[in-house]
PDB file of N, CA and C in Angstrom:
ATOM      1  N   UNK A   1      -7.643  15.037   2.031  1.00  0.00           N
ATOM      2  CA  UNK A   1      -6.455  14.245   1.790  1.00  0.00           C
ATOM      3  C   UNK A   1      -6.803  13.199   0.724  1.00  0.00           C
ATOM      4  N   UNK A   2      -6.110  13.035  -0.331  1.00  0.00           N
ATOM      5  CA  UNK A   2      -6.257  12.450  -1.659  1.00  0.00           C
ATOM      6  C   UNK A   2      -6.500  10.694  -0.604  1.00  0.00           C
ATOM      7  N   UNK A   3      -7.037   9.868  -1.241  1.00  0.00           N
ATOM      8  CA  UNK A   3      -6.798   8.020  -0.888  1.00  0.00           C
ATOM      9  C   UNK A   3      -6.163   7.663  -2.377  1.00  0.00           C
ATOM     10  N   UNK A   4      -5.116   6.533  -1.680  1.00  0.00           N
ATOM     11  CA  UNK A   4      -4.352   5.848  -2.647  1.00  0.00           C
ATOM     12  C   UNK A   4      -4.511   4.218  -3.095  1.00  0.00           C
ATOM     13  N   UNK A   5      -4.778   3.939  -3.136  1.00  0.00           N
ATOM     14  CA  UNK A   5      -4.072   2.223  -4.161  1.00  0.00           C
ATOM     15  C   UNK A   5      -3.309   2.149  -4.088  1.00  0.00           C
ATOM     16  N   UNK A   6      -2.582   1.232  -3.394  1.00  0.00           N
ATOM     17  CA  UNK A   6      -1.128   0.951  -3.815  1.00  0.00           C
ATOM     18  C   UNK A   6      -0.802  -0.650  -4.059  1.00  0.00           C
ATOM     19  N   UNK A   7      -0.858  -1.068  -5.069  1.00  0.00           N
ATOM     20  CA  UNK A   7      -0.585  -3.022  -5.231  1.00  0.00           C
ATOM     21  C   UNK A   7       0.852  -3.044  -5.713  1.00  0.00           C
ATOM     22  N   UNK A   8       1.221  -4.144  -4.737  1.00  0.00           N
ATOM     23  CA  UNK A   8       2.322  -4.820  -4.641  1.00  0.00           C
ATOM     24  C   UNK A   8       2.438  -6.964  -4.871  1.00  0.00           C
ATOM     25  N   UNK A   9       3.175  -6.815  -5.657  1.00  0.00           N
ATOM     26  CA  UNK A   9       3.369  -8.325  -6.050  1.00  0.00           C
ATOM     27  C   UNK A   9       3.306  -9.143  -4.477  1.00  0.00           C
ATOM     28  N   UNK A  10       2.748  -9.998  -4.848  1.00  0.00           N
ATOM     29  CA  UNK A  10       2.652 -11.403  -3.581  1.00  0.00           C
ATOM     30  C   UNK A  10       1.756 -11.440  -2.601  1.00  0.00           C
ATOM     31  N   UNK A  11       1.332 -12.279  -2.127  1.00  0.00           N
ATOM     32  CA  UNK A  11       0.269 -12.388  -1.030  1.00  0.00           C
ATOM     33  C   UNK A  11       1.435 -11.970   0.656  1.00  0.00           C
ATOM     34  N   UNK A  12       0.793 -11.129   1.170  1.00  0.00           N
ATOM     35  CA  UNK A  12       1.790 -10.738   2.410  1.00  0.00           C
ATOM     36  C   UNK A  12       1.779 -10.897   3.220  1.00  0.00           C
ATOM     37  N   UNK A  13       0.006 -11.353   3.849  1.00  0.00           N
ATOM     38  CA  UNK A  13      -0.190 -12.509   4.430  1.00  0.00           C
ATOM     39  C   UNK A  13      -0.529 -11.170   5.891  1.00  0.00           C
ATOM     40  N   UNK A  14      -0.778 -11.760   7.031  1.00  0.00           N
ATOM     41  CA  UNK A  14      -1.260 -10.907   8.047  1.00  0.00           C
ATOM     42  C   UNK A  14      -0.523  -9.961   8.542  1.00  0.00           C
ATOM     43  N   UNK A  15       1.088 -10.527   8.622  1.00  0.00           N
ATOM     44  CA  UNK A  15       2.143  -8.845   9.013  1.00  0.00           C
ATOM     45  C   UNK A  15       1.977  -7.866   8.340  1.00  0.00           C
ATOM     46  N   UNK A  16       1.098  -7.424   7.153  1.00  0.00           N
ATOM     47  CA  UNK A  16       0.896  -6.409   6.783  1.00  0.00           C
ATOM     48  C   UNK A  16       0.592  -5.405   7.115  1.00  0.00           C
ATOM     49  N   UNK A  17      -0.712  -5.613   7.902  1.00  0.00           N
ATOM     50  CA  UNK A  17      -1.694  -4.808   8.724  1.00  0.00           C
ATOM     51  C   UNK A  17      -0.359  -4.612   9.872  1.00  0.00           C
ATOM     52  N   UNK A  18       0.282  -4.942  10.266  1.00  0.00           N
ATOM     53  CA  UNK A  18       1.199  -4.399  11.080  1.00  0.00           C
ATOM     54  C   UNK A  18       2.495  -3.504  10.856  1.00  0.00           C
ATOM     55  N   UNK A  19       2.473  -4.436   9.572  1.00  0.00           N
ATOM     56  CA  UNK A  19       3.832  -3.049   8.729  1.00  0.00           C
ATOM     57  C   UNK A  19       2.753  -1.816   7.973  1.00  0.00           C
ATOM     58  N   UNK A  20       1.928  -1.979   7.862  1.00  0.00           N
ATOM     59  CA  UNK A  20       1.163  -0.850   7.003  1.00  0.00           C
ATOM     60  C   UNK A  20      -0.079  -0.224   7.880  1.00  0.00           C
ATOM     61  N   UNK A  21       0.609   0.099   9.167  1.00  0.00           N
ATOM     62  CA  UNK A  21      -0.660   0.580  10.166  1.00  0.00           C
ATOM     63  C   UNK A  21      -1.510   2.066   9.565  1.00  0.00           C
ATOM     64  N   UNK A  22      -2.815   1.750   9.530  1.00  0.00           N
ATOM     65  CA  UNK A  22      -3.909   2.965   9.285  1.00  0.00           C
ATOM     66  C   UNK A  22      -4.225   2.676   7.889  1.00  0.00           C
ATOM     67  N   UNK A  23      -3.643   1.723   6.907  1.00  0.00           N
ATOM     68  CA  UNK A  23      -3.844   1.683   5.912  1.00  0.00           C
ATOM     69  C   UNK A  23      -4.930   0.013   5.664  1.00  0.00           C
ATOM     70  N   UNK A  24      -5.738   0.075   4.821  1.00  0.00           N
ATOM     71  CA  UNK A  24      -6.425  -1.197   4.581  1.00  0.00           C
ATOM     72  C   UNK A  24      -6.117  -2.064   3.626  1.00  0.00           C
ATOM     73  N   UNK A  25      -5.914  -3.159   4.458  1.00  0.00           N
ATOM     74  CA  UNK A  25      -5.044  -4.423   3.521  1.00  0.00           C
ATOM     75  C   UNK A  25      -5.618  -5.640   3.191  1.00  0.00           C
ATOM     76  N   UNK A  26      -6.025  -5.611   1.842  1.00  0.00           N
ATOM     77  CA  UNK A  26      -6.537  -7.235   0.757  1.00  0.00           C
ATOM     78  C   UNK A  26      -5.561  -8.155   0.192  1.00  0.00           C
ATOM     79  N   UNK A  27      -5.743  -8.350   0.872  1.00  0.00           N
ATOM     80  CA  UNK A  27      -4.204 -10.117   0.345  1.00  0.00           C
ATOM     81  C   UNK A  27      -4.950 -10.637  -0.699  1.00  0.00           C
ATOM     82  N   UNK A  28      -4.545 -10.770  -1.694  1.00  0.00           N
ATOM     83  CA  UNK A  28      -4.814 -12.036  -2.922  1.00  0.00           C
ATOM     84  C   UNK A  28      -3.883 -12.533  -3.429  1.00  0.00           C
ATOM     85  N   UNK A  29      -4.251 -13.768  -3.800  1.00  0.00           N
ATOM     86  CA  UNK A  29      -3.356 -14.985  -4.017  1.00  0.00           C
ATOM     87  C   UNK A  29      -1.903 -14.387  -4.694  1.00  0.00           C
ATOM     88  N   UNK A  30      -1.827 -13.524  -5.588  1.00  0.00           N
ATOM     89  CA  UNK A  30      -0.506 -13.131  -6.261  1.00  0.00           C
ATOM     90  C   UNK A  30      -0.921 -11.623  -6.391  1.00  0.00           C
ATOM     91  N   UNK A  31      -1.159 -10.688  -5.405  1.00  0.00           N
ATOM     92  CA  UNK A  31      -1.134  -9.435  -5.144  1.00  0.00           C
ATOM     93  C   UNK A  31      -2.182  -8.780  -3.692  1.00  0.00           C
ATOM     94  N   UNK A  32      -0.991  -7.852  -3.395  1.00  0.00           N
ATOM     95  CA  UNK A  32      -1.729  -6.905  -2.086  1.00  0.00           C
ATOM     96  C   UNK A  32      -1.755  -5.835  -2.551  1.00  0.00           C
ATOM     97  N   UNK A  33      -2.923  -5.706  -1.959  1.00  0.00           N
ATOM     98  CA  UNK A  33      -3.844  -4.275  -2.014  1.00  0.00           C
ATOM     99  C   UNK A  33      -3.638  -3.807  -1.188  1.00  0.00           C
ATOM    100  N   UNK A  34      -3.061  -2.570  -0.843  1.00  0.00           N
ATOM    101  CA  UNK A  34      -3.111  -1.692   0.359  1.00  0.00           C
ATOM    102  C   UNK A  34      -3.515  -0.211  -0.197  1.00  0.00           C
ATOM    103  N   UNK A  35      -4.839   0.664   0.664  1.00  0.00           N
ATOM    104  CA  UNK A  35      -5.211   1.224   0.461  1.00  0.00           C
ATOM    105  C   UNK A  35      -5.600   2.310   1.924  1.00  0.00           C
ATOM    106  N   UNK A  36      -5.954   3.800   1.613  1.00  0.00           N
ATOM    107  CA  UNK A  36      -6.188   4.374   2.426  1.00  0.00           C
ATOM    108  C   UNK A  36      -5.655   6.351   2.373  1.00  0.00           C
ATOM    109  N   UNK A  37      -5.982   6.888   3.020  1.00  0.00           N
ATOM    110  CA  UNK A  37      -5.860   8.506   2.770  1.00  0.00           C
ATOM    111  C   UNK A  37      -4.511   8.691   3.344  1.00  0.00           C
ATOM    112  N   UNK A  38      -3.946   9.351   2.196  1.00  0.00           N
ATOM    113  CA  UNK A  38      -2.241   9.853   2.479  1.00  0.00           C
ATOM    114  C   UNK A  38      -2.062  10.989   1.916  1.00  0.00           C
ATOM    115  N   UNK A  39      -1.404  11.991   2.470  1.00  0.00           N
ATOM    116  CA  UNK A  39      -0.963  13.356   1.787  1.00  0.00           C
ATOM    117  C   UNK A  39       0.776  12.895   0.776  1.00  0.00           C
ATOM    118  N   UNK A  40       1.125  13.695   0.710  1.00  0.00           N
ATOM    119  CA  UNK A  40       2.609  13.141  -0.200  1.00  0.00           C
ATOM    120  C   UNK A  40       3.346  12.741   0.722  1.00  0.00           C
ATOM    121  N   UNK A  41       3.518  13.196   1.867  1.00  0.00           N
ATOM    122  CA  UNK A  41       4.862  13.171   2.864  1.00  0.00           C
ATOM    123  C   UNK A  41       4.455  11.546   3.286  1.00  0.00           C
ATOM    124  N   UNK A  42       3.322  11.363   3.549  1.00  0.00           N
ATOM    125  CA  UNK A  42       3.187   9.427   4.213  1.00  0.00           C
ATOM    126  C   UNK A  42       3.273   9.055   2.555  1.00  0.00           C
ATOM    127  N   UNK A  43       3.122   9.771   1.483  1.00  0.00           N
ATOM    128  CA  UNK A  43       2.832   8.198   0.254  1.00  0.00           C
ATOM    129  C   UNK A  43       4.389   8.210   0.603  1.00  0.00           C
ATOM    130  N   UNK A  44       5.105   9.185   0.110  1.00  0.00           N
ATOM    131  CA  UNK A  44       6.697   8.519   0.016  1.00  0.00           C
ATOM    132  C   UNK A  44       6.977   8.119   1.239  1.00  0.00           C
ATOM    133  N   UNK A  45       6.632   8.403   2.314  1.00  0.00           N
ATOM    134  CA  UNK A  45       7.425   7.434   3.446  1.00  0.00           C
ATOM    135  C   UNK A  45       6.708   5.758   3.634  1.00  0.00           C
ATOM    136  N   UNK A  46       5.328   5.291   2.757  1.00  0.00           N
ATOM    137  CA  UNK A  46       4.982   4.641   2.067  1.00  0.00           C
ATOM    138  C   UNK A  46       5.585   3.504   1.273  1.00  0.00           C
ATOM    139  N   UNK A  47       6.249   4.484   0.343  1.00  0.00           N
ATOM    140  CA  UNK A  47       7.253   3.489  -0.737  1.00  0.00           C
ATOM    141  C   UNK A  47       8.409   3.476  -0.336  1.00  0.00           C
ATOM    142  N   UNK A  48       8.914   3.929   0.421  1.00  0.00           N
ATOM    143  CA  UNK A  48      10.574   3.829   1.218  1.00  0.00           C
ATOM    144  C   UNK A  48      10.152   2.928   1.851  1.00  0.00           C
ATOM    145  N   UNK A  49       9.132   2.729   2.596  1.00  0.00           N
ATOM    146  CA  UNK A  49       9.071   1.281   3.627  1.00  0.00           C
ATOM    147  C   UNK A  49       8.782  -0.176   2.453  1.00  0.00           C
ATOM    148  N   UNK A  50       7.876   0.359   1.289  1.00  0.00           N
ATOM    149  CA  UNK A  50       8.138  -0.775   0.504  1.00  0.00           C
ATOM    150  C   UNK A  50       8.961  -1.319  -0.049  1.00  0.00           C
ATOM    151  N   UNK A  51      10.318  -0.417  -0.386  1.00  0.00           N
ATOM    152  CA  UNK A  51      11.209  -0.278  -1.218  1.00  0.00           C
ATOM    153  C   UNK A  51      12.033  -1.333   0.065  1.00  0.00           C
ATOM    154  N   UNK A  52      12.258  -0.851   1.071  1.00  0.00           N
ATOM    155  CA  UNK A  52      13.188  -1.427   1.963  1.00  0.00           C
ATOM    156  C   UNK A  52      12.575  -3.059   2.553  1.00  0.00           C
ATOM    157  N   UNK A  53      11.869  -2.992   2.291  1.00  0.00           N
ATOM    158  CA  UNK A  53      11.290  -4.441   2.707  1.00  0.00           C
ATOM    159  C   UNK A  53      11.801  -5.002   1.442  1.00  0.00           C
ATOM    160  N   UNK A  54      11.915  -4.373   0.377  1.00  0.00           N
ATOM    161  CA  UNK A  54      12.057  -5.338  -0.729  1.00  0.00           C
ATOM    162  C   UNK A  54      10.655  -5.839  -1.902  1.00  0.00           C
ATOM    163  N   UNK A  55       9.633  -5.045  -1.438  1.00  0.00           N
ATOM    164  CA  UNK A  55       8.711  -4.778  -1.827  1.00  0.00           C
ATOM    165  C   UNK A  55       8.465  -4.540  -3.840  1.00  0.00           C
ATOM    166  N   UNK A  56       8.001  -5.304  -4.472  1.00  0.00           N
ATOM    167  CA  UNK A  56       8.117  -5.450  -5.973  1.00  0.00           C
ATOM    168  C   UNK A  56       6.497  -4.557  -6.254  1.00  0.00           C
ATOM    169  N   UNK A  57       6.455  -3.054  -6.944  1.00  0.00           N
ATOM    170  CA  UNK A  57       5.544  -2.493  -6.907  1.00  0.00           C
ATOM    171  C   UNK A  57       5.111  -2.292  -7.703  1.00  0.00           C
ATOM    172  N   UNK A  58       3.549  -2.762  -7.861  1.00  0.00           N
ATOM    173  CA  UNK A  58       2.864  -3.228  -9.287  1.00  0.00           C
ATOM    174  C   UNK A  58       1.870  -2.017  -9.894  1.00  0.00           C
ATOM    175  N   UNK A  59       1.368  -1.164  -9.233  1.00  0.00           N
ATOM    176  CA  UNK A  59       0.908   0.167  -9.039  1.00  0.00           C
ATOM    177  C   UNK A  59       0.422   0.770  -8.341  1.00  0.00           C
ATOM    178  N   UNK A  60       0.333   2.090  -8.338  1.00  0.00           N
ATOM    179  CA  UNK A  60      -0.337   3.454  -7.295  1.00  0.00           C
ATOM    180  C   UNK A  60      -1.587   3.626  -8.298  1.00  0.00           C
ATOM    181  N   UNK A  61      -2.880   3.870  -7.352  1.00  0.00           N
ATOM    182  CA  UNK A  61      -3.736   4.935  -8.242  1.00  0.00           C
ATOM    183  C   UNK A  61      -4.750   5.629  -7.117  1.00  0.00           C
ATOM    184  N   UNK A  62      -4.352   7.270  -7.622  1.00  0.00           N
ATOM    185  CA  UNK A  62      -4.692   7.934  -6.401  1.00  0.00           C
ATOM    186  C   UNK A  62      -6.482   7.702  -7.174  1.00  0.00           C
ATOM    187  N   UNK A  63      -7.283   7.442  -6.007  1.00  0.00           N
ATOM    188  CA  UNK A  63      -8.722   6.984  -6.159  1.00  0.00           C
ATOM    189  C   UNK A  63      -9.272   8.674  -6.535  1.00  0.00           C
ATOM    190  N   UNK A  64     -10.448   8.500  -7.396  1.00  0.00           N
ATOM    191  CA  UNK A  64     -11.029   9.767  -6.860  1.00  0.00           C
ATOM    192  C   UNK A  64     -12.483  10.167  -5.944  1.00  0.00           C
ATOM    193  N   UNK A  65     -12.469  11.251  -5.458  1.00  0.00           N
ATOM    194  CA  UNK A  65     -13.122  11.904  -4.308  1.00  0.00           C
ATOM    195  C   UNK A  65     -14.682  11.912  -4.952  1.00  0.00           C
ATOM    196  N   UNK A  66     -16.022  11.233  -4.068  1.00  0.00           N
ATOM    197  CA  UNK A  66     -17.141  11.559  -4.404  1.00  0.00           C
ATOM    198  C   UNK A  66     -17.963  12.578  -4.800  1.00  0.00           C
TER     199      UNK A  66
END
């Protein structure tokens, strides 16, 4: 299963890890990092949950495999 990058504008602060369960989350001061292994069907159900939060999305980059 490919791992993704996904940064989003703003610090999101600890509800993240709760809206973005299984995925690993770096808060910095003016961007979150959320990262972790997704096939296509979770990335887009992914960005529909970002999209609906209202979520401002700064980029994807699928990582590559060792």
């Amino acid at each position: 299963m490919p791992r993704y990058e996904i940064r989003v504008m703003g610090s999101l602060g600890p509800a993240a890890g709760q809206a973005f369960p299984g995925l690993a989350v770096e808060v910095g001061p003016t961007v979150t990092v959320l990262s972790g292994d997704l096939d296509q069907h979770g990335l887009q159900v992914l960005l529909d949950r970002m999209h609906a939060m209202g979520l401002e999305l700064v980029g994807i980059r699928r990582e590559p495999r060792a």
